[in-house]
C-alpha atoms as a PDB file:
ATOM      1  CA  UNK A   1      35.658  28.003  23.340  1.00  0.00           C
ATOM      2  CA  UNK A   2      33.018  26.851  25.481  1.00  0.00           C
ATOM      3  CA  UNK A   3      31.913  23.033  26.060  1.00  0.00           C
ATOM      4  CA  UNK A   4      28.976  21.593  27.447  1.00  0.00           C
ATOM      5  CA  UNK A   5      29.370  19.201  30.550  1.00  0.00           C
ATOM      6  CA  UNK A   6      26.169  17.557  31.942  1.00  0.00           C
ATOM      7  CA  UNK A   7      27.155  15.767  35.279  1.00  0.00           C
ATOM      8  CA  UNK A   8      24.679  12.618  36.148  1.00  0.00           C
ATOM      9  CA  UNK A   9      24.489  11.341  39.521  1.00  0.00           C
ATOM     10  CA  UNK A  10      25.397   7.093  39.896  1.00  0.00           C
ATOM     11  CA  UNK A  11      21.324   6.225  39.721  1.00  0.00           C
ATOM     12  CA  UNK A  12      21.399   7.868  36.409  1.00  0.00           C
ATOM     13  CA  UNK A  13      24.508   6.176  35.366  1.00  0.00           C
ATOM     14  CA  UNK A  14      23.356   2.926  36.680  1.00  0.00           C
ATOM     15  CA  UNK A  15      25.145  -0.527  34.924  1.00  0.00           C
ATOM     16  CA  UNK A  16      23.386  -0.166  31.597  1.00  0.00           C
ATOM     17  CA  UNK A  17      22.647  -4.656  31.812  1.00  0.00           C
ATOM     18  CA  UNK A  18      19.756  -3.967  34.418  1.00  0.00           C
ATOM     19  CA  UNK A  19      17.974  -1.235  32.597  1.00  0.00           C
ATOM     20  CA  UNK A  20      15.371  -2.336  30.094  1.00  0.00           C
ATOM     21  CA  UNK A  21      14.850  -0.414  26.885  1.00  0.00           C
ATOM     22  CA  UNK A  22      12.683  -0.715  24.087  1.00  0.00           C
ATOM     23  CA  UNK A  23      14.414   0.070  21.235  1.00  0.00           C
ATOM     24  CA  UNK A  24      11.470   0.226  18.974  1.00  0.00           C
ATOM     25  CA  UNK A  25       9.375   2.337  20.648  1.00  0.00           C
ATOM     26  CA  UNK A  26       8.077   4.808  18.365  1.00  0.00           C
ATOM     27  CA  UNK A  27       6.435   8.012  20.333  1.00  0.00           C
ATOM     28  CA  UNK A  28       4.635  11.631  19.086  1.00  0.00           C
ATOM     29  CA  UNK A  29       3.959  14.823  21.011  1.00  0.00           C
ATOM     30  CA  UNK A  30       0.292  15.317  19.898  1.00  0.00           C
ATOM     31  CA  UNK A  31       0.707  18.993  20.437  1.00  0.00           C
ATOM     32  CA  UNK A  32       3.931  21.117  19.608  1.00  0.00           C
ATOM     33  CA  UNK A  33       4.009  24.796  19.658  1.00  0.00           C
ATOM     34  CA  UNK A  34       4.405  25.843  16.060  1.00  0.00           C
ATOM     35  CA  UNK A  35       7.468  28.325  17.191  1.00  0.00           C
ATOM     36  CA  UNK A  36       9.064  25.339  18.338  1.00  0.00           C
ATOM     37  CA  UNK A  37       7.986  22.558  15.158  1.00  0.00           C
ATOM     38  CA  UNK A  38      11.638  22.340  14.600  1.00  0.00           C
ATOM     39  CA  UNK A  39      13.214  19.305  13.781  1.00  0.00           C
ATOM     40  CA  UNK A  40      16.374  20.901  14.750  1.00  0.00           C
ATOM     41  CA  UNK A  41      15.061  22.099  17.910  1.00  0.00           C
ATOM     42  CA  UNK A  42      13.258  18.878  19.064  1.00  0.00           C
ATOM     43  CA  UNK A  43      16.362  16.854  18.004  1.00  0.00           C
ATOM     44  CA  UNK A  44      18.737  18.847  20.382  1.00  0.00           C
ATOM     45  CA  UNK A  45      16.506  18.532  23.266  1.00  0.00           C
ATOM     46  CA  UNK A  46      16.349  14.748  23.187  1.00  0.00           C
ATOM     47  CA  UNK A  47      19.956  14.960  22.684  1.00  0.00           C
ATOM     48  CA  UNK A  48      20.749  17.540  25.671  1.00  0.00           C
ATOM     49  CA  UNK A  49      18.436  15.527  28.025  1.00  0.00           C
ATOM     50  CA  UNK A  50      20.285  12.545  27.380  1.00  0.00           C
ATOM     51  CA  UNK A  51      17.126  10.503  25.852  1.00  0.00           C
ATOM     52  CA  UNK A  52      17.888   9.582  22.330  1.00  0.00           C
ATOM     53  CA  UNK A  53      19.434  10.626  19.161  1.00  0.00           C
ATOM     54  CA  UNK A  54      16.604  11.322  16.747  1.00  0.00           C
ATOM     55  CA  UNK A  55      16.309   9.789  13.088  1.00  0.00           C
ATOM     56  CA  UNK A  56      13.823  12.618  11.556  1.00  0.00           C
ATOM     57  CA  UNK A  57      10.892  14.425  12.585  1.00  0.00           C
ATOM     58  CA  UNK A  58       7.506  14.209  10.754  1.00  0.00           C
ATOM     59  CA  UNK A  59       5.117  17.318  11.129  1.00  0.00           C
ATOM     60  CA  UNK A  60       0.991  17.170  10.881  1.00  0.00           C
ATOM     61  CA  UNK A  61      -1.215  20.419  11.250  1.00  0.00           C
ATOM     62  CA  UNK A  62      -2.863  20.361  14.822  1.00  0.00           C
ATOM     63  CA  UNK A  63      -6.967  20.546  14.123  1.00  0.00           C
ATOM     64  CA  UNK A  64      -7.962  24.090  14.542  1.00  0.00           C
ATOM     65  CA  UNK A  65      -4.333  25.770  15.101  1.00  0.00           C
ATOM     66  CA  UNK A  66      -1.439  26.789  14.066  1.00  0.00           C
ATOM     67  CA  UNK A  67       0.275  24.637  16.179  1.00  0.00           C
ATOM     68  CA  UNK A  68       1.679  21.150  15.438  1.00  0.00           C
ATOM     69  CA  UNK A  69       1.872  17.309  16.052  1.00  0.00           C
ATOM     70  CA  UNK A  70       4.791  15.615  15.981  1.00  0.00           C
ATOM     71  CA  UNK A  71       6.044  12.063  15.126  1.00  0.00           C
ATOM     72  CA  UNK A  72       9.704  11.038  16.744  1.00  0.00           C
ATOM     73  CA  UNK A  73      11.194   8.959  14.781  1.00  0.00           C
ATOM     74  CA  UNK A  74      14.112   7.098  17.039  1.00  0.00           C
ATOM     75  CA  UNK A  75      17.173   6.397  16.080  1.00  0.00           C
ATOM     76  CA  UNK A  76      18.602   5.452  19.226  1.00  0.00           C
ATOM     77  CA  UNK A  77      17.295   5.161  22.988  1.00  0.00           C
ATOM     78  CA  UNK A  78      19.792   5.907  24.755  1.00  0.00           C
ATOM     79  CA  UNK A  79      20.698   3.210  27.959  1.00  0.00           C
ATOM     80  CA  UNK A  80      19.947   4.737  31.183  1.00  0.00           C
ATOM     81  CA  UNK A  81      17.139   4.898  34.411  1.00  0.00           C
ATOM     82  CA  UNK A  82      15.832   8.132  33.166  1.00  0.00           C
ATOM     83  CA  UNK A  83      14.836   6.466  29.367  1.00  0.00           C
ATOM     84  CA  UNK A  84      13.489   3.383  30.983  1.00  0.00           C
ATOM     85  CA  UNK A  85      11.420   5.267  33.516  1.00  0.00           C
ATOM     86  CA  UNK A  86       9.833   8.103  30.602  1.00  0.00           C
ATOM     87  CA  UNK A  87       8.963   4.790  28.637  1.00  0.00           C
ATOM     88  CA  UNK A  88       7.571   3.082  31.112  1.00  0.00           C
ATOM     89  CA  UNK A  89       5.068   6.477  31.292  1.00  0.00           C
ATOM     90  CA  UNK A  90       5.076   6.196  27.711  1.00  0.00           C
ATOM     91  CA  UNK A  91       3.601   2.870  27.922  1.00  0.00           C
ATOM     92  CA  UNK A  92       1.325   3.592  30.935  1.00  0.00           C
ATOM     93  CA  UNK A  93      -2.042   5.231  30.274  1.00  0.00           C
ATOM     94  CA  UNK A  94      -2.878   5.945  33.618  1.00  0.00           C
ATOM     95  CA  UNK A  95       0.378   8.385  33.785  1.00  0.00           C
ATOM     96  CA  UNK A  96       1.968  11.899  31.241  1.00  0.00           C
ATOM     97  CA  UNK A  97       5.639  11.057  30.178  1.00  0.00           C
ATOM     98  CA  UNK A  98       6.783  14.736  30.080  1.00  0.00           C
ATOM     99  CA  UNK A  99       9.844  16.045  28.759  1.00  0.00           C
ATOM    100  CA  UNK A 100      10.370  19.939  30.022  1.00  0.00           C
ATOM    101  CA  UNK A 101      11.873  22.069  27.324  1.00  0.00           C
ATOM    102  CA  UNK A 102      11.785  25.111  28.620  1.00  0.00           C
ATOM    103  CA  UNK A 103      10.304  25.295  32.099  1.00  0.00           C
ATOM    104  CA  UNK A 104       7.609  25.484  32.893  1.00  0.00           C
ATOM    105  CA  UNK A 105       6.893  24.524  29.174  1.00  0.00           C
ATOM    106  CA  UNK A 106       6.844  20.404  28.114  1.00  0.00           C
ATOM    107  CA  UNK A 107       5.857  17.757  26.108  1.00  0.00           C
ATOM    108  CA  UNK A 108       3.417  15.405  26.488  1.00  0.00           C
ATOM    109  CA  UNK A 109       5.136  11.918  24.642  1.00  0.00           C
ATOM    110  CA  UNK A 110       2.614   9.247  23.252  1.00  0.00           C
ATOM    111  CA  UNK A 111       3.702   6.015  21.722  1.00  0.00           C
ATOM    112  CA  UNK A 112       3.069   6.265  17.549  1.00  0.00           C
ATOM    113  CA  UNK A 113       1.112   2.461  17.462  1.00  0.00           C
ATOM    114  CA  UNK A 114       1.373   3.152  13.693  1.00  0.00           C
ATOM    115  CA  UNK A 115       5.272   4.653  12.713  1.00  0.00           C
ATOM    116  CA  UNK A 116       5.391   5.447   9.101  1.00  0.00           C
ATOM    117  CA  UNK A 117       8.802   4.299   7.669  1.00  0.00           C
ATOM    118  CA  UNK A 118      11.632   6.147   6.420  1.00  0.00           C
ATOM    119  CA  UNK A 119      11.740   5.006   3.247  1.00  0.00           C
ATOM    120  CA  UNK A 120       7.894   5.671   3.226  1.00  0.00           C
ATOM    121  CA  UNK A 121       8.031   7.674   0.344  1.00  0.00           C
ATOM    122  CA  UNK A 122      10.111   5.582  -2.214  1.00  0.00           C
ATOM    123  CA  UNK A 123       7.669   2.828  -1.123  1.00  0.00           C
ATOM    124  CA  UNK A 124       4.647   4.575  -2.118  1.00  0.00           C
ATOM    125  CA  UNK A 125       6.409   5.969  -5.521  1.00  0.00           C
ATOM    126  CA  UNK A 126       7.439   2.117  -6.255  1.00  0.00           C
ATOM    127  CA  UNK A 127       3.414   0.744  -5.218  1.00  0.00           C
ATOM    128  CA  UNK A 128       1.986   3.707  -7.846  1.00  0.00           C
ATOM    129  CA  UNK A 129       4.271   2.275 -10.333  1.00  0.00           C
ATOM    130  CA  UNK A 130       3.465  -1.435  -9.848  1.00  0.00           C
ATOM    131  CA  UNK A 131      -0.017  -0.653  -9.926  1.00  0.00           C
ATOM    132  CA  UNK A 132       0.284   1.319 -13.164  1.00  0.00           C
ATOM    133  CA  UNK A 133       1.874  -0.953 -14.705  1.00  0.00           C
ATOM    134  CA  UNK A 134      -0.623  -3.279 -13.837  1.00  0.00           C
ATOM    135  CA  UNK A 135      -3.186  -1.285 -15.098  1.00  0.00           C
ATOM    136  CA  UNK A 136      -1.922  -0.622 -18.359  1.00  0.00           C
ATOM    137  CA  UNK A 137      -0.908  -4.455 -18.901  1.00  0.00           C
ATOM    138  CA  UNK A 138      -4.863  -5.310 -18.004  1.00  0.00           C
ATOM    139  CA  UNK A 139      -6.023  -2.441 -20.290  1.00  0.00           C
ATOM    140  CA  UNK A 140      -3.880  -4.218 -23.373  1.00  0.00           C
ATOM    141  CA  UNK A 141      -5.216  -7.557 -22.025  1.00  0.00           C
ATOM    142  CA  UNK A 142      -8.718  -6.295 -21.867  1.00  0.00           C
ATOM    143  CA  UNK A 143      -8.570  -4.899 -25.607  1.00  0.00           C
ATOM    144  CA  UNK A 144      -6.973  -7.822 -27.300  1.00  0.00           C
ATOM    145  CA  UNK A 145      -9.462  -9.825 -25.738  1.00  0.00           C
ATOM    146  CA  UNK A 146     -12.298  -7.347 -27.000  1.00  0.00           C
ATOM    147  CA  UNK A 147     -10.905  -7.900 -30.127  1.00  0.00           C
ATOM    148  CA  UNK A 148     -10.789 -11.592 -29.924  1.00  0.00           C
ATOM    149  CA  UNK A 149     -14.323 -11.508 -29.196  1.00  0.00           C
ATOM    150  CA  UNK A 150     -15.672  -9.168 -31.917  1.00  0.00           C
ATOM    151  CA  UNK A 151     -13.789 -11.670 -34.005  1.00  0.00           C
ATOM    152  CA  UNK A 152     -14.942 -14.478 -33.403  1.00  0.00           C
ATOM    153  CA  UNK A 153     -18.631 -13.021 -33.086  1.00  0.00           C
ATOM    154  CA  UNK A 154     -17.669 -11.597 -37.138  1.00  0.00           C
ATOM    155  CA  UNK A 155     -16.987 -15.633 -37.484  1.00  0.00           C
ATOM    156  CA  UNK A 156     -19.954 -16.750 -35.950  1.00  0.00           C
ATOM    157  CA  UNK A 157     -21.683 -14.194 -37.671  1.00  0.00           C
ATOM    158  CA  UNK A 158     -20.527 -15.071 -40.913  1.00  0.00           C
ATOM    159  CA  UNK A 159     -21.004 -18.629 -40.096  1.00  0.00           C
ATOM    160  CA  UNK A 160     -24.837 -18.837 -39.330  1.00  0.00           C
ATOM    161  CA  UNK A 161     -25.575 -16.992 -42.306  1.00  0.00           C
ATOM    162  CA  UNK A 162     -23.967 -19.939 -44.125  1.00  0.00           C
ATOM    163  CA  UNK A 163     -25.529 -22.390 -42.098  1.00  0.00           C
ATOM    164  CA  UNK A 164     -28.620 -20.608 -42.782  1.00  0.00           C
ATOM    165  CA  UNK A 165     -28.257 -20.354 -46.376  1.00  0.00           C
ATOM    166  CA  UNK A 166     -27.758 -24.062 -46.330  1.00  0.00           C
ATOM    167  CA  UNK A 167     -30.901 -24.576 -44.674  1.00  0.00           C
ATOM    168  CA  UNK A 168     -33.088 -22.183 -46.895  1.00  0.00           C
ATOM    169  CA  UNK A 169     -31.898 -22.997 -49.796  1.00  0.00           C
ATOM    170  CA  UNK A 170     -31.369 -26.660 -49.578  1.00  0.00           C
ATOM    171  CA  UNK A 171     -28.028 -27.054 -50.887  1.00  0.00           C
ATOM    172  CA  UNK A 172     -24.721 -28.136 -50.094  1.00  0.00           C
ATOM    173  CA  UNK A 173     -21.627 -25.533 -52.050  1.00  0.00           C
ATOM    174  CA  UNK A 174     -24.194 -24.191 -54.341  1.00  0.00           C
ATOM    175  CA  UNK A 175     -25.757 -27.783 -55.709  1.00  0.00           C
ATOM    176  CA  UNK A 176     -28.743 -28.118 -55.253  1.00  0.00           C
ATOM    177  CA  UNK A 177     -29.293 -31.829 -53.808  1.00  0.00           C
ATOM    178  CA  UNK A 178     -32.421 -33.584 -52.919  1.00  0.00           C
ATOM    179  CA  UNK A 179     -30.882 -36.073 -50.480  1.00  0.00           C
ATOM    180  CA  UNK A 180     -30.321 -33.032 -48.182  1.00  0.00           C
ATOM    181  CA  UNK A 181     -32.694 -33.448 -45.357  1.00  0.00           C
ATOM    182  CA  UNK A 182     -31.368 -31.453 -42.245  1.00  0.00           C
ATOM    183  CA  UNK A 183     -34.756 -33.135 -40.155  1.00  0.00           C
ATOM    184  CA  UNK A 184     -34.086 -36.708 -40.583  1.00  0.00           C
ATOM    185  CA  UNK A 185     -32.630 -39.550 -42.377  1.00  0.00           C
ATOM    186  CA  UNK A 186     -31.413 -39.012 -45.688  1.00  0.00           C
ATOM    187  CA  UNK A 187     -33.256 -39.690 -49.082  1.00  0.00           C
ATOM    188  CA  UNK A 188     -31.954 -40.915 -51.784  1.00  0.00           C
ATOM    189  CA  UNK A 189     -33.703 -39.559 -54.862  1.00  0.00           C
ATOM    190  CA  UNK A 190     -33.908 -42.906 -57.241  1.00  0.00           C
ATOM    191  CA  UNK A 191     -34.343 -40.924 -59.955  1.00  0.00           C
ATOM    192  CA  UNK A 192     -31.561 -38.786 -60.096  1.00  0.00           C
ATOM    193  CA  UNK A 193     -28.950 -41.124 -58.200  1.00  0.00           C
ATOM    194  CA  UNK A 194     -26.076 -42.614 -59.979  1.00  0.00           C
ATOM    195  CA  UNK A 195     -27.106 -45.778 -57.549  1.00  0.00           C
ATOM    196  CA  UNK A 196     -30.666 -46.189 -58.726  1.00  0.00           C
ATOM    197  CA  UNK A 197     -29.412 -46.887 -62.401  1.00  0.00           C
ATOM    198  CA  UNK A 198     -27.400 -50.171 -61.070  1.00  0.00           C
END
């Protein structure tokens, strides 16, 4: 059985309280060979150059290749000179954090300003939902209100013609009344009236 022993000299080992890490620092090698897009592969480098223990790996198409970009998705950083001194390049425009994979081959390592999370997915599947719902609920909303307005147009409708009625033919349930005067005061017709004979 063989075992794998990586020997560090005492800078590399330094007391993990004066090295400065940034834990959330979220990186992506904007170009990845596509024989080595692994997640596997990328994961056991980080791992066997004593930088971090990956979470997952998330692959885009590199424009006009075969080739790959690829977001890192840290789990943990691990605590030593070498980490703080690759993110410190990380952060630094003016300087390429490397990481050699297979010299002369390496990485270039950019920070990721926008890191998708891992539960990315579910999220997404949950918004779709919640807007669907939505959308369905407004589309009931927005028919029983179209039907509360054809409605009450019907009763308005139906109304005015009434009203109208009234008006054209002068009367007041069907009688026919003389003191009806929609334009002024009412008349009393002192022939006619009950009132006139007293």
């Amino acid at each position: 059985m063989c075992s794998e022993t990586t020997n560090y000299s005492p800078l590399m080992m330094r007391n993990i309280d004066y090295v400065t890490i940034n834990h959330n620092l979220s990186i992506y090698i904007p170009h990845i060979l596509a024989k080595h897009a692994s997640e596997e592969y990328i994961k056991y480098i980080f791992k066997t150059l004593n930088i971090a223990t990956i979470n997952r790996v998330d692959f885009l198409d590199h424009k006009n290749s075969i080739d790959k970009i690829a977001f890192i998705h840290i789990k943990l950083w691990y605590s030593n000179i070498i980490v703080e001194h690759l993110q410190e390049k990380i952060m630094d425009q003016n300087q390429n954090a490397r990481i050699v994979y297979d010299d002369p081959h390496y990485w270039i390592l950019l920070p990721n300003k926008r890191p998708v999370p891992q539960n990315y997915a579910e999220h997404l599947c949950n918004l779709e939902k919640s807007v669907s719902e939505l959308n369905q609920s407004m589309i009931e909303k927005i028919s029983n209100l179209e039907t509360s307005v054809k409605e009450m147009q019907c009763y308005l409708n139906n109304d005015n013609n009434n009203n109208m009625n009234l008006f054209v033919n002068n009367s007041c349930c069907g009688a026919v009344s003389a003191a009806w005067n929609p334009c002024g005061e009412p008349t009393i017709d002192t022939e006619s009236s009950p009132l006139a004979n007293q």
